[in-house]
Protein backbone atom coordinates (compact mmCIF):
# COMPACT_ATOMS: atom_id res chain seq x y z
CA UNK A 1 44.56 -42.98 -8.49
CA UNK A 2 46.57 -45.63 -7.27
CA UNK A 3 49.70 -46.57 -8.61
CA UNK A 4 52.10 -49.71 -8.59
CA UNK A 5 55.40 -50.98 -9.07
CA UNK A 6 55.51 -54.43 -10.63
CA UNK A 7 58.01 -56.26 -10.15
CA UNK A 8 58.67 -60.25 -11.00
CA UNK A 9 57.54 -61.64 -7.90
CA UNK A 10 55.87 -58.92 -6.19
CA UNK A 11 53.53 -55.76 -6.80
CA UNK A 12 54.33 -52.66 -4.50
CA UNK A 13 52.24 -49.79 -3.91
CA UNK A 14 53.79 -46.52 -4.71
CA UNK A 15 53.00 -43.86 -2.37
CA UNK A 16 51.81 -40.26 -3.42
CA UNK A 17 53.69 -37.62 -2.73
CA UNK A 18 53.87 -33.82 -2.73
CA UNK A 19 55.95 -31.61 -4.44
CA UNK A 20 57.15 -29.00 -2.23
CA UNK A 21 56.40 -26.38 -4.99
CA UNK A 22 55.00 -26.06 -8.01
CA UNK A 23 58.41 -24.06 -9.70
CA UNK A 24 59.58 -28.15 -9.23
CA UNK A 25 56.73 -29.49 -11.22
CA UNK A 26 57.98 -26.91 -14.33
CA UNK A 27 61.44 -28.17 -13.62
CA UNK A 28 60.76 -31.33 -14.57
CA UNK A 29 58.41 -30.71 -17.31
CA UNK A 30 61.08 -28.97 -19.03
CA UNK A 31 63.60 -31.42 -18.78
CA UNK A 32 62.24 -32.86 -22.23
CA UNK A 33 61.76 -31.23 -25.04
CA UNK A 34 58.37 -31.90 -25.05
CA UNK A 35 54.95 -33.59 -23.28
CA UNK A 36 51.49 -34.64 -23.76
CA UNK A 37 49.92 -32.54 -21.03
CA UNK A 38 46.23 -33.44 -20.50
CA UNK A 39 46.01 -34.77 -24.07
CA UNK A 40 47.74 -32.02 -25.53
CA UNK A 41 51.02 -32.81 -27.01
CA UNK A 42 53.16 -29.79 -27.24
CA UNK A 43 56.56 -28.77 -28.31
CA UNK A 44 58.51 -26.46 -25.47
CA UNK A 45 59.28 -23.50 -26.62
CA UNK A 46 60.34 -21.40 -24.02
CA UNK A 47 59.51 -20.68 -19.80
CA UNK A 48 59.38 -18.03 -18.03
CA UNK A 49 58.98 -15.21 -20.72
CA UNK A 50 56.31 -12.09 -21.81
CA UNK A 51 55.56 -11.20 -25.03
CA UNK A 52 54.61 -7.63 -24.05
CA UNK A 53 54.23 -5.25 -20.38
CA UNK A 54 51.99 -8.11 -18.74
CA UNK A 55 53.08 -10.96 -16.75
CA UNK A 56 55.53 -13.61 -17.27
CA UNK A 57 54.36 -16.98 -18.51
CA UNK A 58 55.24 -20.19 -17.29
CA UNK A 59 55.42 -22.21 -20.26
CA UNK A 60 55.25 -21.72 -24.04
CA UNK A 61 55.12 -24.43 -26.31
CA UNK A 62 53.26 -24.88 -29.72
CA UNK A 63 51.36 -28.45 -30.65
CA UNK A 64 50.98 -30.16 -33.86
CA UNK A 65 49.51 -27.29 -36.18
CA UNK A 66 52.15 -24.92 -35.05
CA UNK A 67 49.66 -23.15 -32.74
CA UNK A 68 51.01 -22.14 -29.65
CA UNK A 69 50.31 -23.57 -25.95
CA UNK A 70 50.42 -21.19 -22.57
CA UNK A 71 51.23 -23.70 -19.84
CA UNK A 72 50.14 -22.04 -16.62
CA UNK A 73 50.56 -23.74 -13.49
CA UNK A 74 48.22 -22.66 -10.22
CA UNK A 75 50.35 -22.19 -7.64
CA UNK A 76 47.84 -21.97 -4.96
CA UNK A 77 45.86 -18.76 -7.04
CA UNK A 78 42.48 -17.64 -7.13
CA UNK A 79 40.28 -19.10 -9.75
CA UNK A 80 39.87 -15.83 -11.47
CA UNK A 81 43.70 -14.87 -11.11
CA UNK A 82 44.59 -17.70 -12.55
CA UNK A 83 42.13 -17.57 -15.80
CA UNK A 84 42.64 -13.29 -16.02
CA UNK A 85 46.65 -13.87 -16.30
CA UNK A 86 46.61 -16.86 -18.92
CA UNK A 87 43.96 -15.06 -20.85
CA UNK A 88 45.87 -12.09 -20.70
CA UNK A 89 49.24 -13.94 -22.11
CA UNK A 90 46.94 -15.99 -24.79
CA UNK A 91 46.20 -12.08 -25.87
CA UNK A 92 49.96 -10.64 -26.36
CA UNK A 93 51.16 -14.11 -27.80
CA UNK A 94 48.49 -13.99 -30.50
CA UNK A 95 50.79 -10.87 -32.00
CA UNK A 96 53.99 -12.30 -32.25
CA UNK A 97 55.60 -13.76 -35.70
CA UNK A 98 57.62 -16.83 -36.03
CA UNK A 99 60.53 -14.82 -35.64
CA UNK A 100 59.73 -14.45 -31.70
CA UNK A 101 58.54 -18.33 -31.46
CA UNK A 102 62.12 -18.86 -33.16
CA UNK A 103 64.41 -16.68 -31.18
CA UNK A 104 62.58 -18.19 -27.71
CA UNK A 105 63.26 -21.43 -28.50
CA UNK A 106 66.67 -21.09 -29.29
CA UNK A 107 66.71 -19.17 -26.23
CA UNK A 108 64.93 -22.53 -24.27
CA UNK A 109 67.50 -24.91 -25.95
CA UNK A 110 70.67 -22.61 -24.64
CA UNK A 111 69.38 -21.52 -20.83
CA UNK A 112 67.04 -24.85 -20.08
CA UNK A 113 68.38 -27.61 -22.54
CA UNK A 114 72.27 -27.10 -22.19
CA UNK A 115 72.64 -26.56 -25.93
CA UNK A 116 75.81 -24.72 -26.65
CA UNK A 117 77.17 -25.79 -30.01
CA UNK A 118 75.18 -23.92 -32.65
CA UNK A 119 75.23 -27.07 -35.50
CA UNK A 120 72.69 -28.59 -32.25
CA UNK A 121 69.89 -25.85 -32.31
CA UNK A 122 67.59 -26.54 -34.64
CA UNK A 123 65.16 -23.85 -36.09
CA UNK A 124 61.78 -23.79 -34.83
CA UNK A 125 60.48 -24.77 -37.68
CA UNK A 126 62.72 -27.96 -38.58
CA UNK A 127 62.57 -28.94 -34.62
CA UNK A 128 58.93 -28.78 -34.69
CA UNK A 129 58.74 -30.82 -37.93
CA UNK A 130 61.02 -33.86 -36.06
CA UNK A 131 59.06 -34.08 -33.01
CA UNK A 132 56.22 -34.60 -34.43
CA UNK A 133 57.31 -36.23 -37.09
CA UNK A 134 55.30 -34.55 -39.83
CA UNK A 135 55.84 -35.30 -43.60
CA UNK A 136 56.75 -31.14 -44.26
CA UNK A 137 57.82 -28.30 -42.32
CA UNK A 138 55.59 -25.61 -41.45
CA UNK A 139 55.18 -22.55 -43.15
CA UNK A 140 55.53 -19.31 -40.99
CA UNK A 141 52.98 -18.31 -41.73
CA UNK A 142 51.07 -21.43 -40.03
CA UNK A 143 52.81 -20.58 -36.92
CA UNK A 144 50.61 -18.88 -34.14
CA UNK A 145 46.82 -18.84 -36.23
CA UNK A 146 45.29 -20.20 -33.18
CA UNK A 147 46.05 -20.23 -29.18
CA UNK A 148 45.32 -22.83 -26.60
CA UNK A 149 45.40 -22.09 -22.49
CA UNK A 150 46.63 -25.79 -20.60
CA UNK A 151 45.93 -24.33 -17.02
CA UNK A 152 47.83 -27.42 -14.37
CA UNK A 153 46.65 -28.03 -10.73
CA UNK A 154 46.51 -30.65 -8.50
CA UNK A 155 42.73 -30.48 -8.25
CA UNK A 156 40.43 -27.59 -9.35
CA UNK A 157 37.11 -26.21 -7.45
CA UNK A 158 34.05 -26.21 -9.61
CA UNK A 159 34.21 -21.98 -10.00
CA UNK A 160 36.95 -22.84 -11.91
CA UNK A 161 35.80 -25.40 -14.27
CA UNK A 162 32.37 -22.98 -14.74
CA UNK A 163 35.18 -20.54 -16.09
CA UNK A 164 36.85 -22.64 -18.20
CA UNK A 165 33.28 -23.82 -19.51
CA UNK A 166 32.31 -20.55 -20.07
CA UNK A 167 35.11 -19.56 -21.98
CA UNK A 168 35.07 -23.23 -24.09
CA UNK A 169 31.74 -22.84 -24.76
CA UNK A 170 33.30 -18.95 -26.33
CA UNK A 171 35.76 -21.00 -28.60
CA UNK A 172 38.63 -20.47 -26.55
CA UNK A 173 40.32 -23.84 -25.65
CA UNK A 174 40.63 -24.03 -22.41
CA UNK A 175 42.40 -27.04 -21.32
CA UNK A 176 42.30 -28.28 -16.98
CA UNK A 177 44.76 -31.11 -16.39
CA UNK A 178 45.20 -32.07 -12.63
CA UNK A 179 48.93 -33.47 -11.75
CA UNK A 180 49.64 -36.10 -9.31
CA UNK A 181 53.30 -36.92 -8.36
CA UNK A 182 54.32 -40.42 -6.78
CA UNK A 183 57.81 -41.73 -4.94
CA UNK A 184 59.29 -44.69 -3.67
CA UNK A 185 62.95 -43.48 -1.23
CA UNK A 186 63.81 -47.07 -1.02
CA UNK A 187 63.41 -48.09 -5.04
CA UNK A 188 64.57 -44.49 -6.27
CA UNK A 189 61.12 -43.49 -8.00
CA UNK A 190 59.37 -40.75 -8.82
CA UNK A 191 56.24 -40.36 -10.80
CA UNK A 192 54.28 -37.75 -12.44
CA UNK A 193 51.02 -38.61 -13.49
CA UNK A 194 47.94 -36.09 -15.05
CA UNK A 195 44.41 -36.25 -16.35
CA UNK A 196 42.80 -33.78 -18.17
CA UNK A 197 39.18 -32.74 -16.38
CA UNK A 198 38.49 -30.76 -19.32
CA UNK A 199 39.80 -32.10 -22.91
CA UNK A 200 41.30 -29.80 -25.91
CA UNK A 201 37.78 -28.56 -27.75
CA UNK A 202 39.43 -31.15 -30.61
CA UNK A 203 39.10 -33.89 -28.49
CA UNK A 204 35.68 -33.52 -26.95
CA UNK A 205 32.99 -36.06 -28.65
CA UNK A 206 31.11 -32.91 -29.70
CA UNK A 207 33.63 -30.94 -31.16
CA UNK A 208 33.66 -29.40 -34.68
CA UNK A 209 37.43 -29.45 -35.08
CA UNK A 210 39.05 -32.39 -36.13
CA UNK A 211 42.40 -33.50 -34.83
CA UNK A 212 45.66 -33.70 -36.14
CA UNK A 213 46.40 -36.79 -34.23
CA UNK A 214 44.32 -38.70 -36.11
CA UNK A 215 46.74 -38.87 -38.91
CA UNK A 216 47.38 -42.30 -40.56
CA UNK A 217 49.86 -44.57 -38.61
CA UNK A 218 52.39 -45.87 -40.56
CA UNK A 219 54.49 -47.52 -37.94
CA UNK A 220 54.39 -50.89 -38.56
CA UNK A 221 55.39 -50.34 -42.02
CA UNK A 222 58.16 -47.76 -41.05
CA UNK A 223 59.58 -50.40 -38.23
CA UNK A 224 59.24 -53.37 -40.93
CA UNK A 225 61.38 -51.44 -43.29
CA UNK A 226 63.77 -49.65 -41.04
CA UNK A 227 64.75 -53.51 -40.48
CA UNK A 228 65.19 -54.52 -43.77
CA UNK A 229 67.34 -51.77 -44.64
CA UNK A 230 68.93 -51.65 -41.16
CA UNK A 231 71.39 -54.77 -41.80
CA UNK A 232 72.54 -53.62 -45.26
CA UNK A 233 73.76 -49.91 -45.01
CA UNK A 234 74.55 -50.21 -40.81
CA UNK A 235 78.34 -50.22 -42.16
CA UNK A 236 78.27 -47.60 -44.43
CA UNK A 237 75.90 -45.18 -42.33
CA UNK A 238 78.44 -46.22 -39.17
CA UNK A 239 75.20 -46.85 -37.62
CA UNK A 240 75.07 -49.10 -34.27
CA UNK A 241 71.62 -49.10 -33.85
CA UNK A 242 68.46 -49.60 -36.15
CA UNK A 243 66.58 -46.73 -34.63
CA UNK A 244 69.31 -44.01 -35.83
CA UNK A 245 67.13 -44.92 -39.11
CA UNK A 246 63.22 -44.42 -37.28
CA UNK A 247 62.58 -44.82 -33.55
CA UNK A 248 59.26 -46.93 -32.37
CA UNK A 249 57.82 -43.52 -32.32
CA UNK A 250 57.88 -42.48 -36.25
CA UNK A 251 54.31 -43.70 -37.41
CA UNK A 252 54.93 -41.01 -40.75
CA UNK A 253 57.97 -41.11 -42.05
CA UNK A 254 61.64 -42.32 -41.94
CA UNK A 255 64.22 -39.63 -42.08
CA UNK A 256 68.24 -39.90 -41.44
CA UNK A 257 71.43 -38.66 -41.77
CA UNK A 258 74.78 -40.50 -41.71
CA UNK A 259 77.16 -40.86 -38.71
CA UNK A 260 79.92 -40.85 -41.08
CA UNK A 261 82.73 -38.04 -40.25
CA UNK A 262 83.16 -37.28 -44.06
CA UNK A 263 79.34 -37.34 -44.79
CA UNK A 264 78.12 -33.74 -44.88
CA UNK A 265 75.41 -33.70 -41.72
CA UNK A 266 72.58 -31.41 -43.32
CA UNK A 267 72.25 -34.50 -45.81
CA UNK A 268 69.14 -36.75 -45.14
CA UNK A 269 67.50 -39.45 -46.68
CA UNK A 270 63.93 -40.68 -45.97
CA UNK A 271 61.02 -42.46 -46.45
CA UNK A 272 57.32 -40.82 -46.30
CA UNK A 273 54.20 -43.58 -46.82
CA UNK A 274 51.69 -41.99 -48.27
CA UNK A 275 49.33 -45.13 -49.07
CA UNK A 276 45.40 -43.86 -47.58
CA UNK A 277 45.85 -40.42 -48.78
CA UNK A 278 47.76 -41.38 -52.49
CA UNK A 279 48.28 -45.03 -52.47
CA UNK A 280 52.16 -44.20 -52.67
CA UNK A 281 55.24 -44.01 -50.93
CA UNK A 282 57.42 -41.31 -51.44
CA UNK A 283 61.12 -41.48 -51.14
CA UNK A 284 63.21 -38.35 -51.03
CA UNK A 285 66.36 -36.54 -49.52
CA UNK A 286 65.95 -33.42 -47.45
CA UNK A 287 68.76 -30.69 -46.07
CA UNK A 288 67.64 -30.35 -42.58
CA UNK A 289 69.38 -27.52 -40.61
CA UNK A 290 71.88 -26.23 -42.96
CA UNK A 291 73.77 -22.81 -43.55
CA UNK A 292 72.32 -21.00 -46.65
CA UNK A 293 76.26 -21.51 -48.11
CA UNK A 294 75.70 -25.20 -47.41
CA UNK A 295 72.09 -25.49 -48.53
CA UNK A 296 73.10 -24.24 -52.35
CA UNK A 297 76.41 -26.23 -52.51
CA UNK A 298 74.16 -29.36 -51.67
CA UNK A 299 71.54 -28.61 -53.38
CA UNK A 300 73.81 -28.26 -56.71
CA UNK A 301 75.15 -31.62 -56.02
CA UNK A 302 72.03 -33.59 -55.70
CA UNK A 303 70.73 -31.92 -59.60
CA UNK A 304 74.23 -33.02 -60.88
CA UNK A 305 73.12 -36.59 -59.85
CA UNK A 306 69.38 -36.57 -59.76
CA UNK A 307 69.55 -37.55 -63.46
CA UNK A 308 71.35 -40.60 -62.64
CA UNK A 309 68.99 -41.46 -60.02
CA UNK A 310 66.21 -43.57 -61.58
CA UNK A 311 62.56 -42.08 -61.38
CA UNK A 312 63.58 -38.90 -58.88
CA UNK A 313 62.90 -35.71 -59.78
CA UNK A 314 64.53 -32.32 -58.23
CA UNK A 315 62.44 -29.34 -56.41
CA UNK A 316 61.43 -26.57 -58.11
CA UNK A 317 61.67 -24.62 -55.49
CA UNK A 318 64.98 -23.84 -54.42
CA UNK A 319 64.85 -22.79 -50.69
CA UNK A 320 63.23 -25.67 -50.10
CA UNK A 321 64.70 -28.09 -47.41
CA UNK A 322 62.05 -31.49 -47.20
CA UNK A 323 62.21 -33.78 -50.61
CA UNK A 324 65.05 -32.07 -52.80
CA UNK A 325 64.88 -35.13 -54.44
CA UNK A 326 61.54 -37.07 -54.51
CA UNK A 327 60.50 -40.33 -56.04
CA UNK A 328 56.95 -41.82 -55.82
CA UNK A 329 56.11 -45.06 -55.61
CA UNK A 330 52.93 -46.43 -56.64
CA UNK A 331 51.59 -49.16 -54.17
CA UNK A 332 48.96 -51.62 -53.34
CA UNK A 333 47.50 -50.72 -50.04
CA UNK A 334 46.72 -54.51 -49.17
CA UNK A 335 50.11 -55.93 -50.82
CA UNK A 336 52.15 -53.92 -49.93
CA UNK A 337 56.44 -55.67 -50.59
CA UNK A 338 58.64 -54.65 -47.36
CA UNK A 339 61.48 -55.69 -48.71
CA UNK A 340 60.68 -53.69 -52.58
CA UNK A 341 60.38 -50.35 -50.41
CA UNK A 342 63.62 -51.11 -48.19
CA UNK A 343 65.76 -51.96 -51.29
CA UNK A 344 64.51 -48.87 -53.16
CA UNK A 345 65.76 -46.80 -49.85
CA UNK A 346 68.92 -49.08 -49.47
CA UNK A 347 69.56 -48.21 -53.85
CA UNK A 348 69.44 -44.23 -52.92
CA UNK A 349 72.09 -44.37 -50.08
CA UNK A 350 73.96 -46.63 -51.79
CA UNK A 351 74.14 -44.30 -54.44
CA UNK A 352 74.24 -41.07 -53.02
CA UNK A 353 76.19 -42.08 -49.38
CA UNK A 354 79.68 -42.75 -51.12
CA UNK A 355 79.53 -39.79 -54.25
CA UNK A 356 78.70 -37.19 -51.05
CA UNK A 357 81.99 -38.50 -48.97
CA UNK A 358 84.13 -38.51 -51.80
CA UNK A 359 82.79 -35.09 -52.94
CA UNK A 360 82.62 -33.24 -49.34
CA UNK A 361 85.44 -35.13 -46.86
CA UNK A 362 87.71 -32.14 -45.75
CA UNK A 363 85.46 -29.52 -47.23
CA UNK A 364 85.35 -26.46 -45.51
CA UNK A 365 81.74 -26.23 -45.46
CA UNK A 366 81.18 -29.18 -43.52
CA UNK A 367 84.49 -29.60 -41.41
């Protein structure tokens, strides 16, 4: 592959380059919270760990359906070393709960991400239901049913591939993405590129197993809305810039808090189209990432008000953190009125924004 640097008047060619070792090439995979790695989007959600007396892993993540990813890199091994190990992690990680997925990724966010402040560390669960912007967080229980093997090279010899085939063609999803890293001295650049030589099983024009990323895309909607509302409740929200309310990314849903310093933080308000599947959208406010104290206190002031809140009804469920409040809206998939779903989001924080400020500024649960 040959890659360029465009440039208004001129188109350079970006030499490749080598990484000195491959330990660098996990350094700067984990400086995100996430990548798609050889068509596999995945989560991080820990490096450098063992979930029982064999090796040590160099990645851990989990993709879409909460089922986790063993990032091995080759560092220069035998085709059968390399397969034995990552099998052999794929076997102890199939054992371990949530609780273990949870506590490493906490563990990820402190050691790799720099997170120190505990209001910044998401759970697992809520994390995973953000970056992937999903309509609902996971069960636990949906955590870990299945395990996936992402084994990263910069090239692999066909013995390996026949392994990987032989295994794939056993159901286990093995996944061969070669790397390629660019860089310019003069312009400052580096670039990592990959390609997956063998696809996730859910990917391959055979496959049985449908993917998850083929999940409606509501982004235009979500972006068409987002500025609608953005220019009415910027003031109030102290927001600065429209994508505090959905970035480009969101295709599912709109979810946000309030930048506010007397707006309680576990208190969101969204937007969830649901317009192939039900031919509605659904509006609702979530607690995302609160205490249990903080959860019941809030959850006791949105049923004081839900009454007052035209068409929204109040979970049954009380432990329940996505769509406390939900109101659905039926719509016509081929009409559907931007500016009818931005007001009815623009009514709810206008409602709720200023009776949670004046109810919660200087409260001790949310100082």
């Amino acid at each position: 592959m040959e890659v360029y640097l465009v440039e208004q008047d001129d188109m350079k060619r970006v030499p490749e380059s080598e990484l000195d070792t491959e330990a660098n090439l996990e350094q700067r995979l984990v400086r995100t919270d996430g990548a798609k790695i050889g068509e596999v989007e995945v989560l991080y959600v820990g490096r450098q760990g063992s979930p029982g007396e064999g090796g040590i892993f160099d990645i851990l993540g989990v993709d879409e359906r909460g089922d986790t990813v063993i990032v091995e890199l080759k560092r220069d091994r035998a085709p059968r070393d390399i397969v034995a190990q990552a099998l052999e992690y794929a076997s102890e990680i199939r054992n371990v709960d949530y609780e273990y997925l949870d506590d490493q990724y906490r563990q990820f966010l402190r050691e790799e991400q720099g997170h120190t402040e505990p209001n910044d560390i998401l759970s697992l669960r809520e994390a995973h239901c953000e970056y992937f912007d999903l309509d609902d967080v996971l069960s636990k229980r949906e955590f870990n049913n299945e395990q996936r093997l992402v084994v990263v090279g910069t090239d692999f010899q066909d013995v390996s591939l026949n392994m990987a085939d032989f295994l794939r063609e056993h159901g286990v999803d093995v996944v061969a993405v070669e790397y390629s890293t660019y860089r310019d001295e003069n312009k400052g650049i580096e670039l990592l590129t990959t390609d997956g030589v063998r696809r996730p099983l859910s990917e391959e024009p055979t496959g049985t197993v449908t993917s998850t990323s083929d999940s409606e895309d509501y982004s235009e909607l979500i972006i068409a809305v987002r500025d609608h509302v953005f220019p009415q409740i910027k003031d109030e929200l102290h927001f600065e810039d429209a994508e505090r309310i959905a970035p480009p990314t969101h295709k599912r849903s709109i979810g946000f808090g309030s930048d506010h310093p007397e707006h309680p933080g576990p208190l969101k308000y969204g937007m969830q189209p649901r317009i192939e599947e039900e031919g509605l959208v659904r509006f609702r406010v979530n607690l995302w990432n609160a205490e249990p104290a903080q959860h019941e206190e809030l959850r006791q002031f949105l049923a004081s008000h839900a009454e007052s809140l035209d068409g929204y009804t109040l979970a049954e469920d009380d432990t329940q953190s996505m769509g406390i409040l939900t109101k659905d809206v039926e719509v016509d998939g081929d009409e559907i009125e931007v500016s009818e779903m931005a007001q009815e989001l623009v009514d709810l924080i206008e409602y709720l924004h200023p009776r949670a400020i004046e109810e919660y500024a200087d409260h001790e649960l949310f100082g």
